[in-house]
N, C-alpha and C. Protein backbone atom coordinates (compact mmCIF):
# COMPACT_ATOMS: atom_id res chain seq x y z
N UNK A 1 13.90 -8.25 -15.09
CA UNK A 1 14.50 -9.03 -16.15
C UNK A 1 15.98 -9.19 -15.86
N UNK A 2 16.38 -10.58 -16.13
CA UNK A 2 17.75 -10.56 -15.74
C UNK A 2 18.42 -11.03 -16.80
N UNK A 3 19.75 -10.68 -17.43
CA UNK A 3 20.59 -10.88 -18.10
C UNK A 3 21.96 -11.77 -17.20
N UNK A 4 21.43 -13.20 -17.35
CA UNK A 4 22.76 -13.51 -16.45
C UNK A 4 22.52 -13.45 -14.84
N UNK A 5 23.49 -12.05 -14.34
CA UNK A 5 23.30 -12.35 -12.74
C UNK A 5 23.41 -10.67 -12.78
N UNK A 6 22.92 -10.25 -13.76
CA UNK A 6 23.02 -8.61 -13.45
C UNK A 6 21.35 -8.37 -13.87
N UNK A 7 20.39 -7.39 -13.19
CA UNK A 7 19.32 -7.38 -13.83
C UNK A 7 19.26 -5.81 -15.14
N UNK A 8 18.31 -5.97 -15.97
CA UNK A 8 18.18 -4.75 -16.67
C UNK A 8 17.64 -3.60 -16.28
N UNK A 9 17.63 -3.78 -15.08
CA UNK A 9 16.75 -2.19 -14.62
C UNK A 9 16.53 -2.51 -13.42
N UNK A 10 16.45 -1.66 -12.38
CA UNK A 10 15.73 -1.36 -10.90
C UNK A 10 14.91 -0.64 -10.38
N UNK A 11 13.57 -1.15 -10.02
CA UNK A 11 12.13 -0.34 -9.80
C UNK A 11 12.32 -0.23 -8.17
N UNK A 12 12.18 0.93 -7.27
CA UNK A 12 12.55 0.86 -6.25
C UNK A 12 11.07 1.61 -5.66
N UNK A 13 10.83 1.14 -4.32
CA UNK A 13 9.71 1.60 -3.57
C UNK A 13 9.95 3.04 -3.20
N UNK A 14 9.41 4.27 -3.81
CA UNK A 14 9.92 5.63 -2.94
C UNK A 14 8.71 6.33 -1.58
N UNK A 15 8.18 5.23 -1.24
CA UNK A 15 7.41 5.60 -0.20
C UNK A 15 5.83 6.25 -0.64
N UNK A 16 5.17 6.18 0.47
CA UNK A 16 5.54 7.43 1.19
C UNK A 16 5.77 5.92 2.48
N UNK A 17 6.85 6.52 3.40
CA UNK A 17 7.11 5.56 4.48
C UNK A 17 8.24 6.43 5.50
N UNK A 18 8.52 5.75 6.62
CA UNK A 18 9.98 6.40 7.53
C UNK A 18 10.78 7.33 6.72
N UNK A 19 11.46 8.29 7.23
CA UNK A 19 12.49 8.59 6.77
C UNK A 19 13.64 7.58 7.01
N UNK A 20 13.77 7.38 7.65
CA UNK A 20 15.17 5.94 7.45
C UNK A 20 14.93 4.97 7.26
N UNK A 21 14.08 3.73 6.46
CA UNK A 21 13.39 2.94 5.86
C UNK A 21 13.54 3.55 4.37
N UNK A 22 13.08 4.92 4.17
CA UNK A 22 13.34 5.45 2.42
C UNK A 22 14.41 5.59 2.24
N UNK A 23 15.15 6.45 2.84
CA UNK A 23 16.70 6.52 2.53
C UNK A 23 17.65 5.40 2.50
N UNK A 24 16.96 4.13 3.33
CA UNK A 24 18.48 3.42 3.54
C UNK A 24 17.89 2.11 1.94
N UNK A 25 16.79 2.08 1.56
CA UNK A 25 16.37 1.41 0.38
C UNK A 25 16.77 2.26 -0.87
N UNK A 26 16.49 3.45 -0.68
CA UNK A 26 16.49 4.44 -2.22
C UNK A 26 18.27 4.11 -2.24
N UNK A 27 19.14 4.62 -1.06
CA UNK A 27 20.88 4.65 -1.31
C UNK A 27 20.98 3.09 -1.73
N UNK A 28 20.55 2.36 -1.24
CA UNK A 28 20.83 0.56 -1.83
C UNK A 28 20.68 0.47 -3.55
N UNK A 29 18.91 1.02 -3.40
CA UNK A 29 19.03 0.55 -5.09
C UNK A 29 19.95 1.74 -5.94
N UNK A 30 19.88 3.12 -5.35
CA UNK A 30 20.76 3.90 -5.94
C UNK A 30 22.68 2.99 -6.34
N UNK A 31 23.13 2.95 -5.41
CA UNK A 31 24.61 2.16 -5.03
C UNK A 31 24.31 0.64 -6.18
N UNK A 32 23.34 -0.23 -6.14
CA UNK A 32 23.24 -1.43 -7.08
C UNK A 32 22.90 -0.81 -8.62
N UNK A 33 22.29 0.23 -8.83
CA UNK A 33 22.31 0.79 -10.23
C UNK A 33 23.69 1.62 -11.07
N UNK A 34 24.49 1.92 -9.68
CA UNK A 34 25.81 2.67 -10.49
C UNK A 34 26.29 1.67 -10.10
N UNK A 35 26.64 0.35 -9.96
CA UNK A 35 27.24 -0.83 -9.65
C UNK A 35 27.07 -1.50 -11.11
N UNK A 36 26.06 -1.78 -11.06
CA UNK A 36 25.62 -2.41 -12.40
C UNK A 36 24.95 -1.37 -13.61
N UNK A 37 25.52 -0.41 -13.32
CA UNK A 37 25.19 0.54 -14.59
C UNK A 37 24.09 0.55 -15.74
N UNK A 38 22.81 0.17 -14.75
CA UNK A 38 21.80 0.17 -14.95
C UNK A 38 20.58 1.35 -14.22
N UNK A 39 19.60 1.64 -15.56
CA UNK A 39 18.52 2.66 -14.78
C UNK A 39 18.23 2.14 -13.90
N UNK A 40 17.63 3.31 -13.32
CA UNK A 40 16.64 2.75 -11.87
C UNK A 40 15.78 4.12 -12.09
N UNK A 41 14.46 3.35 -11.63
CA UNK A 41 12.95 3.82 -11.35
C UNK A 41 12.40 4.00 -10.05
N UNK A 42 11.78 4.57 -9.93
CA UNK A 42 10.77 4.34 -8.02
C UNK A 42 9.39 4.37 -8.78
N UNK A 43 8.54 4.27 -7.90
CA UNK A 43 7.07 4.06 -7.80
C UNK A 43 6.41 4.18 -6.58
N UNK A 44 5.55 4.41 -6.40
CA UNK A 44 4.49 4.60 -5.05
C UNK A 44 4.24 3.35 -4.48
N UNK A 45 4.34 3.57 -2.87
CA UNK A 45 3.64 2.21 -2.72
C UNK A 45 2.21 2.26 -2.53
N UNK A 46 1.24 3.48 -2.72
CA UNK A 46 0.23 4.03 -2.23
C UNK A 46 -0.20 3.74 -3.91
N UNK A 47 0.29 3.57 -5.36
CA UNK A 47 -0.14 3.03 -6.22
C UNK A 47 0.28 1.45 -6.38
N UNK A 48 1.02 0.97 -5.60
CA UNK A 48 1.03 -0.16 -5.89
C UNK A 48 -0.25 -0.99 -5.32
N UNK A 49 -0.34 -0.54 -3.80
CA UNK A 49 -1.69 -1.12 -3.53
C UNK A 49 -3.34 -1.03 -3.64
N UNK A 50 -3.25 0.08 -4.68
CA UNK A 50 -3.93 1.03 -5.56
C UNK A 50 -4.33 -0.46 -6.50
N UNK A 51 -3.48 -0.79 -7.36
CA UNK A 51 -3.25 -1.78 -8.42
C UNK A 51 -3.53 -2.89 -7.98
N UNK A 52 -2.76 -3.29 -6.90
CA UNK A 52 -3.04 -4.66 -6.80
C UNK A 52 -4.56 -4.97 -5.88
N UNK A 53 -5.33 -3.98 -5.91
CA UNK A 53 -6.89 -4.22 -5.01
C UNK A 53 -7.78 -4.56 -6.40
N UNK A 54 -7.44 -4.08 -7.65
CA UNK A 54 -7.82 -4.56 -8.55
C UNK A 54 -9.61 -4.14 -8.96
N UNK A 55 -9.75 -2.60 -8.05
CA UNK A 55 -10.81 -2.16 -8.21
C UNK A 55 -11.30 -0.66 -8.67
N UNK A 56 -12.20 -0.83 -9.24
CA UNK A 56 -12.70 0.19 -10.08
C UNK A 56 -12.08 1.93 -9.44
N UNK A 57 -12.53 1.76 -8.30
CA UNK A 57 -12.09 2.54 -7.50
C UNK A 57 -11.53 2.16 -5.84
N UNK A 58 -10.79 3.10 -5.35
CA UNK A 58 -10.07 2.77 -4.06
C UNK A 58 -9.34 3.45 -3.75
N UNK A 59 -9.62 3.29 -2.07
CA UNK A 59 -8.95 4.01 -0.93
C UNK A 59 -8.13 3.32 -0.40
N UNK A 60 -6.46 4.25 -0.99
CA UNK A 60 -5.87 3.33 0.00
C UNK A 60 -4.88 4.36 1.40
N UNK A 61 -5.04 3.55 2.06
CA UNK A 61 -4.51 4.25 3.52
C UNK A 61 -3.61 3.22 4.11
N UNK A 62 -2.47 3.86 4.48
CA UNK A 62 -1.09 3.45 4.75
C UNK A 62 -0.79 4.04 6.32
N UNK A 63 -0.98 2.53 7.44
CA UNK A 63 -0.11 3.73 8.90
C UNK A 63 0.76 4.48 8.79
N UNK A 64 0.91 6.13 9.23
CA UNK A 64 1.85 7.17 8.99
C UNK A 64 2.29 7.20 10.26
N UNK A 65 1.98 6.65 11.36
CA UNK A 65 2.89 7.04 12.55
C UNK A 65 2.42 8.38 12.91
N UNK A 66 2.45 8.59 14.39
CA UNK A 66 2.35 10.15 14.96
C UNK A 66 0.51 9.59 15.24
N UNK A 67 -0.04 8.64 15.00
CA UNK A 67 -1.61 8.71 14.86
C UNK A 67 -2.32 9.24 13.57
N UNK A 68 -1.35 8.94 12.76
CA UNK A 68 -2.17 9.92 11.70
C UNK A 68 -1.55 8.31 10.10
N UNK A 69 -2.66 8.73 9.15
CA UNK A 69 -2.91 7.56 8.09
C UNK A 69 -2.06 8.29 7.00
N UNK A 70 -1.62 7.62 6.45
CA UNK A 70 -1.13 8.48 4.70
C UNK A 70 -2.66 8.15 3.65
N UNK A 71 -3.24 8.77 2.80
CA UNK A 71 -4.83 8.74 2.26
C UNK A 71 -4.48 9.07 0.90
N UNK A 72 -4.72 8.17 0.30
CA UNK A 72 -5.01 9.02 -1.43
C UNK A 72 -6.28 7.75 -2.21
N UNK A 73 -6.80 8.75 -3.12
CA UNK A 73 -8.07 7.80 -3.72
C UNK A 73 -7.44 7.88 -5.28
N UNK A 74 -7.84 6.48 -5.41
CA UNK A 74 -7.28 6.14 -6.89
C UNK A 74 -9.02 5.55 -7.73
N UNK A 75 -8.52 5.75 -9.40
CA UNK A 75 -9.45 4.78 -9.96
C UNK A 75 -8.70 3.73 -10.40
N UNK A 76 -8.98 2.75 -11.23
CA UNK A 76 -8.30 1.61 -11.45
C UNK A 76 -8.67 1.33 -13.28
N UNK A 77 -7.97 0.59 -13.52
CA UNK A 77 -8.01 0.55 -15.43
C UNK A 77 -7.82 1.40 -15.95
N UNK A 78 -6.70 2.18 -16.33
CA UNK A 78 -5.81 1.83 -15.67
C UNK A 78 -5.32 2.37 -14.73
N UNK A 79 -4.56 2.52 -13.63
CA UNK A 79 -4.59 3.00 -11.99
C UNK A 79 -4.24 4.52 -12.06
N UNK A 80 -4.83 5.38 -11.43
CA UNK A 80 -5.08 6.77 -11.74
C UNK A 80 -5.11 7.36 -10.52
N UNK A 81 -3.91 8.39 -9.58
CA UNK A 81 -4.57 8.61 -8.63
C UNK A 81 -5.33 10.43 -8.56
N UNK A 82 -6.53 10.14 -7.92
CA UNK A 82 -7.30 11.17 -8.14
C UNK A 82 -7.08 12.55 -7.51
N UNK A 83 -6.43 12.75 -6.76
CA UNK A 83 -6.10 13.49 -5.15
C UNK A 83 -4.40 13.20 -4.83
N UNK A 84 -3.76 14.15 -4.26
CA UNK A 84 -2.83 14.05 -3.52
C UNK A 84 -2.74 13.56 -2.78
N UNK A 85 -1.24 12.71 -1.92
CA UNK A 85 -1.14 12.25 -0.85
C UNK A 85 -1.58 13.34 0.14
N UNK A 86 -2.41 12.60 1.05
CA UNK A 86 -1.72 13.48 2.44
C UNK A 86 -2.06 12.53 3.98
N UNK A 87 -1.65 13.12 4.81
CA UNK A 87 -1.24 12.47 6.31
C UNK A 87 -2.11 13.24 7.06
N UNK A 88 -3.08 11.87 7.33
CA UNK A 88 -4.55 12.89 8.47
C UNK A 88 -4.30 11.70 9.60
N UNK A 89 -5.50 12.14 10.32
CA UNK A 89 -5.53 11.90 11.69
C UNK A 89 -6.69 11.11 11.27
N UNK A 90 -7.22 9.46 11.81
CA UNK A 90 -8.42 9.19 11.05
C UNK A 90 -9.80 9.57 10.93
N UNK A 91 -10.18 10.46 11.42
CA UNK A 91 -11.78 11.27 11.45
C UNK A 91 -11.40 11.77 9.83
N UNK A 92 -10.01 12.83 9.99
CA UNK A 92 -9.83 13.74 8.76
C UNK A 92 -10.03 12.87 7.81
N UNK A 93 -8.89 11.74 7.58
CA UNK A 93 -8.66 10.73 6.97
C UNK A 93 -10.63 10.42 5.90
N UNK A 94 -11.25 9.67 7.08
CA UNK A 94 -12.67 9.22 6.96
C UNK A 94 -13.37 10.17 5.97
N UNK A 95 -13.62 11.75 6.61
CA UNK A 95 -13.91 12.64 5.99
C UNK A 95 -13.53 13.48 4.48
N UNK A 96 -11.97 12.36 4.18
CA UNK A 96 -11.61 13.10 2.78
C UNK A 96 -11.77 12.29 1.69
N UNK A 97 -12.33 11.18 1.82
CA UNK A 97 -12.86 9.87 0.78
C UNK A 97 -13.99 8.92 1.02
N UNK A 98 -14.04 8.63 -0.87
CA UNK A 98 -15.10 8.30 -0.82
C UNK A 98 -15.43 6.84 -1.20
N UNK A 99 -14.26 6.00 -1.89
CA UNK A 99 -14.45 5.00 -1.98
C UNK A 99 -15.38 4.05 -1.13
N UNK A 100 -15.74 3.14 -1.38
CA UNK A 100 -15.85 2.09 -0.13
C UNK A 100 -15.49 0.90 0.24
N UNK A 101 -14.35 0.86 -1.04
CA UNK A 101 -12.97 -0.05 -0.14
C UNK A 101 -12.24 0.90 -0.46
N UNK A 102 -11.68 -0.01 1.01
CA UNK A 102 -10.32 0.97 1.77
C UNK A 102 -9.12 -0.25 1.61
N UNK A 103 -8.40 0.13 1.39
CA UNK A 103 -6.78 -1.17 1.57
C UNK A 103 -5.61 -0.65 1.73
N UNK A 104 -4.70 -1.50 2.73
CA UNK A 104 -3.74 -0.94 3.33
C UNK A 104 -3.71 -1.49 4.66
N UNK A 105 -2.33 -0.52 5.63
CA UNK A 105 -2.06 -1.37 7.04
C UNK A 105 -3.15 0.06 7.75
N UNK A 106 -3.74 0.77 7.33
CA UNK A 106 -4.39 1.92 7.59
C UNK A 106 -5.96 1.72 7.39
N UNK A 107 -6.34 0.67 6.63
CA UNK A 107 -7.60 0.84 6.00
C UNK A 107 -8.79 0.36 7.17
N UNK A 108 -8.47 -0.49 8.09
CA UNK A 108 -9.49 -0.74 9.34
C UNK A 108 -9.50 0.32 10.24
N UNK A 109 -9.09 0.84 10.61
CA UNK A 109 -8.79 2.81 11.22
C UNK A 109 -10.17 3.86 10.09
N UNK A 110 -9.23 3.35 9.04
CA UNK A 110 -10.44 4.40 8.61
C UNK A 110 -11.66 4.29 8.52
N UNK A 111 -12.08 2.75 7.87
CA UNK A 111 -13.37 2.10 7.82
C UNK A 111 -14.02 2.53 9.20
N UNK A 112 -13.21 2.12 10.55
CA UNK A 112 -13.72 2.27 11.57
C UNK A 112 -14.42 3.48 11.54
N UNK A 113 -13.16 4.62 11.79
CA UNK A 113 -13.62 5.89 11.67
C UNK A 113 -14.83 6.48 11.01
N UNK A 114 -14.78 6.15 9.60
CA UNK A 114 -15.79 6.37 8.77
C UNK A 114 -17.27 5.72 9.48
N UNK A 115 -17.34 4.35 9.63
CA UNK A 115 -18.31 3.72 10.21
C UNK A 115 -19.15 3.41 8.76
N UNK A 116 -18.57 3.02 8.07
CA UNK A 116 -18.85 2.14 7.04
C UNK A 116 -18.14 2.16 5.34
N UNK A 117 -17.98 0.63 4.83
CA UNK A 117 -17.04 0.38 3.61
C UNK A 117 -16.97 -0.87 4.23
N UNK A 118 -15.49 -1.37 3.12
CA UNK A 118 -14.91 -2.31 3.27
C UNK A 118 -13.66 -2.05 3.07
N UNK A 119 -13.06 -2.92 4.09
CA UNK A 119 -11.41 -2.73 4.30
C UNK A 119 -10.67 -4.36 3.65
N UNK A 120 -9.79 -3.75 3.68
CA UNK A 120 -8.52 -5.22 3.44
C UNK A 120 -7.71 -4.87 4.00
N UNK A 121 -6.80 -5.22 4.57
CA UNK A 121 -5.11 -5.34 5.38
C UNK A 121 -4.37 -5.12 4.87
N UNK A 122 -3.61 -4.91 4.45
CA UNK A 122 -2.70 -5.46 3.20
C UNK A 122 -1.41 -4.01 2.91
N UNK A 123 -0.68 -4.78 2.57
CA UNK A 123 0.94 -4.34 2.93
C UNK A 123 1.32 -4.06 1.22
N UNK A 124 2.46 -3.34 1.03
CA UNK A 124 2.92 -3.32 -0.68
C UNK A 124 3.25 -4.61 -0.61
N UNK A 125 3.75 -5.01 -2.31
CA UNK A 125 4.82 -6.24 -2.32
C UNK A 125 5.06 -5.71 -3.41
N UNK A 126 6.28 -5.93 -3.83
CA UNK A 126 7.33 -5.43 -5.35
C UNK A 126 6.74 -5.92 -6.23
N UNK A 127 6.24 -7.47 -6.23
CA UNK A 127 5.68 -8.08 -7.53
C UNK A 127 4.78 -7.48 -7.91
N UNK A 128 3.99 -6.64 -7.18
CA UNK A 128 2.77 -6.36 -7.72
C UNK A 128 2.86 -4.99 -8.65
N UNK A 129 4.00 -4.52 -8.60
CA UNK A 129 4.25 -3.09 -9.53
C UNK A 129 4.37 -3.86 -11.24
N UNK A 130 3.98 -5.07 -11.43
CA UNK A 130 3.82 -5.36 -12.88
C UNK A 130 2.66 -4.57 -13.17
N UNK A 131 1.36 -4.37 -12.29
CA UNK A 131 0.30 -4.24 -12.01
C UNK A 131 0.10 -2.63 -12.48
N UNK A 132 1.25 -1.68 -12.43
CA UNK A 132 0.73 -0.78 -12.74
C UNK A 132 1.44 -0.10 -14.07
N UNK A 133 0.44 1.08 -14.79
CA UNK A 133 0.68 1.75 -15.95
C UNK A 133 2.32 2.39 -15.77
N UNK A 134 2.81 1.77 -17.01
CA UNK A 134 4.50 2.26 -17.12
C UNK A 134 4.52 4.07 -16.83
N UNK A 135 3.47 4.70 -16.89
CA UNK A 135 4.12 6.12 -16.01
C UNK A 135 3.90 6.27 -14.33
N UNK A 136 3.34 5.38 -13.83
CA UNK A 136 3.35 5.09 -12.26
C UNK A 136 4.45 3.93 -12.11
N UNK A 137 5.27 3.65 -13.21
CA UNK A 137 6.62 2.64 -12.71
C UNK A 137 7.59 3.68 -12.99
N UNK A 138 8.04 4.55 -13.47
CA UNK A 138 8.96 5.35 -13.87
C UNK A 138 9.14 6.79 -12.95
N UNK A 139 8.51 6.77 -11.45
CA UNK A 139 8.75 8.36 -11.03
C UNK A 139 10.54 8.20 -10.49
N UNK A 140 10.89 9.54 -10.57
CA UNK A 140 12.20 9.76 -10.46
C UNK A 140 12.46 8.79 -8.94
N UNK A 141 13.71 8.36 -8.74
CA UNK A 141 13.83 7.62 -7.75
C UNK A 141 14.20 8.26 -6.40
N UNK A 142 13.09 9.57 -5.23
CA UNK A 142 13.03 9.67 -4.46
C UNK A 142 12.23 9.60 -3.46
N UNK A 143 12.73 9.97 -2.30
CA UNK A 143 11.71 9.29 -1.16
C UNK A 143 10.04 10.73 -1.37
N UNK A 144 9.16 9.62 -0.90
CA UNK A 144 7.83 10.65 -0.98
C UNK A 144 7.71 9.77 0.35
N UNK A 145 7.66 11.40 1.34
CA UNK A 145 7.61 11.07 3.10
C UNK A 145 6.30 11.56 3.05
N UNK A 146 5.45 11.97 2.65
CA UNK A 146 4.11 12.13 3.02
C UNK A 146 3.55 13.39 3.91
N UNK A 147 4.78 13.58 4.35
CA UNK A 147 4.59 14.57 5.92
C UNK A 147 5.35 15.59 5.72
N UNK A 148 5.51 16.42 6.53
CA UNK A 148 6.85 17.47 6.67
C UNK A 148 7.34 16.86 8.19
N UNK A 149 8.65 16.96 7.52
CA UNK A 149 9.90 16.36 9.20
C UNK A 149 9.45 16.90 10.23
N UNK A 150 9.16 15.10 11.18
CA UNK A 150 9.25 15.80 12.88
C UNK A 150 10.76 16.76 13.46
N UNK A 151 11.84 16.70 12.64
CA UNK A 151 12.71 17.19 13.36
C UNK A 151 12.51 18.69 13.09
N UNK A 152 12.74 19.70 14.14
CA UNK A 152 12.62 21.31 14.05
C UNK A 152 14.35 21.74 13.96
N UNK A 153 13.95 22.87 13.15
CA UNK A 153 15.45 23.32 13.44
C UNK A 153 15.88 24.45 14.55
N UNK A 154 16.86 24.07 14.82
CA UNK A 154 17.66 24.69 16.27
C UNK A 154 17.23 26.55 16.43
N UNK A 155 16.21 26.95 16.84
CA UNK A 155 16.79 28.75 17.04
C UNK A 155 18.25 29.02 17.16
């Protein structure tokens, strides 16, 4: 909603995605909300495409990099997710759900894996967070990396 050329609020993507892809979006909308002295929100993108598949139930799986999927199973009406994120390898992935659509840049990996469902392709988009229940638009605005850091610390 915009008032003018300032908007009333900022819903920001908090992943799960890169660590420098989350941080350099979360500090933007962070920096445009104390700019314009307006709240700001995050949301999942693992419920956004949850929402916008527009089905009863669903798997959605997100490429995590390293060979491994980001996985969580949602119901839908309104979008509910059932299970925790987590970051498998796709056999694991296959083996931890049950839907039989899958959606996401992850969801033909798993279908594969699995060796049967239905997949879709499909990427977040911002518009589609109209799509979900106002307590999946309101999580605090940080990054959800999915993983624990490839970086180790120094002995």
């Amino acid at each position: 909603m915009l008032d003018g050329r300032r908007p009333d609020a900022i819903l920001v993507d908090c992943g799960p995605g890169s660590f420098t892809g989350l941080r350099v979006g979360l500090a933007a909308a962070h920096g445009l909300a104390i700019g314009w002295g307006v709240p700001l929100a995050g949301y999942s993108s693992m419920a956004l495409l949850a929402a916008a598949s527009g089905a009863a139930e669903v798997v959605v799986a997100l490429q995590g990099g390293h060979g491994e999927i980001f996985v969580q199973n949602y119901a839908g009406d309104p979008v509910v997710p059932l299970d925790a994120l987590r970051s498998l390898g796709p056999e694991a992935a296959a083996a931890s759900v049950a839907a039989a659509l899958v959606v996401g840049s992850g969801a033909e990996a798993l279908v594969t894996a699995r060796g049967w469902g239905e997949w879709r392709d499909a990427l977040p988009r911002a518009a589609d967070a109209l799509h979900l229940p106002a307590v999946l638009r309101q999580l605090p605005p940080r990054p959800i990396y999915g993983r624990a850091p490839d970086a180790k610390p120094m002995a």
